[in-house]
C-alpha atoms as a PDB file:
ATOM      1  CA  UNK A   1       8.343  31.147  74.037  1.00  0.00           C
ATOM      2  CA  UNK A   2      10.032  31.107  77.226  1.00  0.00           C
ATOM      3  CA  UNK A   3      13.085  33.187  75.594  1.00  0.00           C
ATOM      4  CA  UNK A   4      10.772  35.882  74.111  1.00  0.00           C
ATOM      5  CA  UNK A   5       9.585  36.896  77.400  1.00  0.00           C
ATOM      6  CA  UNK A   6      13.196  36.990  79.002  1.00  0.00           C
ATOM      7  CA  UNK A   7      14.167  39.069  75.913  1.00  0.00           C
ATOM      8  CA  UNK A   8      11.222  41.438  76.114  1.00  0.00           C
ATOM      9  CA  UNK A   9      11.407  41.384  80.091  1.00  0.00           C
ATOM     10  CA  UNK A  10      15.312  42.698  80.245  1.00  0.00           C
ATOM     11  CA  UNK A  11      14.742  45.408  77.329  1.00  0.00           C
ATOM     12  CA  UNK A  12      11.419  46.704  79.605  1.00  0.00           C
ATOM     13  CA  UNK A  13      14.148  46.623  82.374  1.00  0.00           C
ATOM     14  CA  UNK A  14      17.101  48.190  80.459  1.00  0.00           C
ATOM     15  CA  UNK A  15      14.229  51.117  79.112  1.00  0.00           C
ATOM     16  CA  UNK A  16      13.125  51.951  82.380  1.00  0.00           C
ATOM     17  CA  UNK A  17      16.318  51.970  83.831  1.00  0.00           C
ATOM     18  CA  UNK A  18      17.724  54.288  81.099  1.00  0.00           C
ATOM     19  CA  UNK A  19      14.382  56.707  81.636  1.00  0.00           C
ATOM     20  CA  UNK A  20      15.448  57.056  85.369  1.00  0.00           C
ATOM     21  CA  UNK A  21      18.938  57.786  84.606  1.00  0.00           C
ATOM     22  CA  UNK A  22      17.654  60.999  81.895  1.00  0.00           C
ATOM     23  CA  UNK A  23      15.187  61.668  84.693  1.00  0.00           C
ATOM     24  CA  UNK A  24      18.031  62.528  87.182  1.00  0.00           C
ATOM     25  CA  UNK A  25      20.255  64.640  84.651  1.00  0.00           C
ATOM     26  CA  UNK A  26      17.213  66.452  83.742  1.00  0.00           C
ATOM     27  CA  UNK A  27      16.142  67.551  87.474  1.00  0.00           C
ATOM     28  CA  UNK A  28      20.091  68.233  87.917  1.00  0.00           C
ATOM     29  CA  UNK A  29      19.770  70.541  84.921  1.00  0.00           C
ATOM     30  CA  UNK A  30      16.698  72.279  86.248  1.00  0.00           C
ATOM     31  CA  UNK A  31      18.567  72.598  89.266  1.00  0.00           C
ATOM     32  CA  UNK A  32      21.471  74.432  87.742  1.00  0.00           C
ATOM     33  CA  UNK A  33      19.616  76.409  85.333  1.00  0.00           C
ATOM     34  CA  UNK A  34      17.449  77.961  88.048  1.00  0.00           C
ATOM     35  CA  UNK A  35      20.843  78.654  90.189  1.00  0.00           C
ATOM     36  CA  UNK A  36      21.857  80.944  86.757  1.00  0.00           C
ATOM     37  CA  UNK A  37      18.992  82.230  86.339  1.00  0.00           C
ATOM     38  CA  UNK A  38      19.086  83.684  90.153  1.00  0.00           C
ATOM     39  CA  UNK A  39      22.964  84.600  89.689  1.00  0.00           C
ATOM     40  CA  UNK A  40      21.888  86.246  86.335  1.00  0.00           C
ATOM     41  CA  UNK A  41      18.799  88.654  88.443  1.00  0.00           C
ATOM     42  CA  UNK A  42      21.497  89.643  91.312  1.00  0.00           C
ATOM     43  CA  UNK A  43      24.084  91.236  88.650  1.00  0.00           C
END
C-alpha cells in the first residue's frame, strides 16, 4: 500500500509541476501578444 501512495504522490507532483511550467509560457505569451497588439495600433 505503501508503494501506491509514493506512485500517486510523485504523479500529483510531476502534474503540478507540469501545470506551472504551461502557466509560465502562457503569461509569456500574453505578454508578447499584447506587445503586437500595441506595435500593430502605432503603424
Amino acid at each position: 500500500m505503501t508503494y501506491l501512495l509514493m506512485g500517486y504522490s510523485v504523479i500529483f507532483a510531476l502534474i503540478a509541476g507540469y501545470m506551472m511550467i504551461l502557466g509560465k509560457r502562457q503569461k509569456q505569451i500574453e505578454k508578447e501578444i499584447k506587445q503586437l497588439e500595441e506595435w500593430n495600433q502605432e503603424i
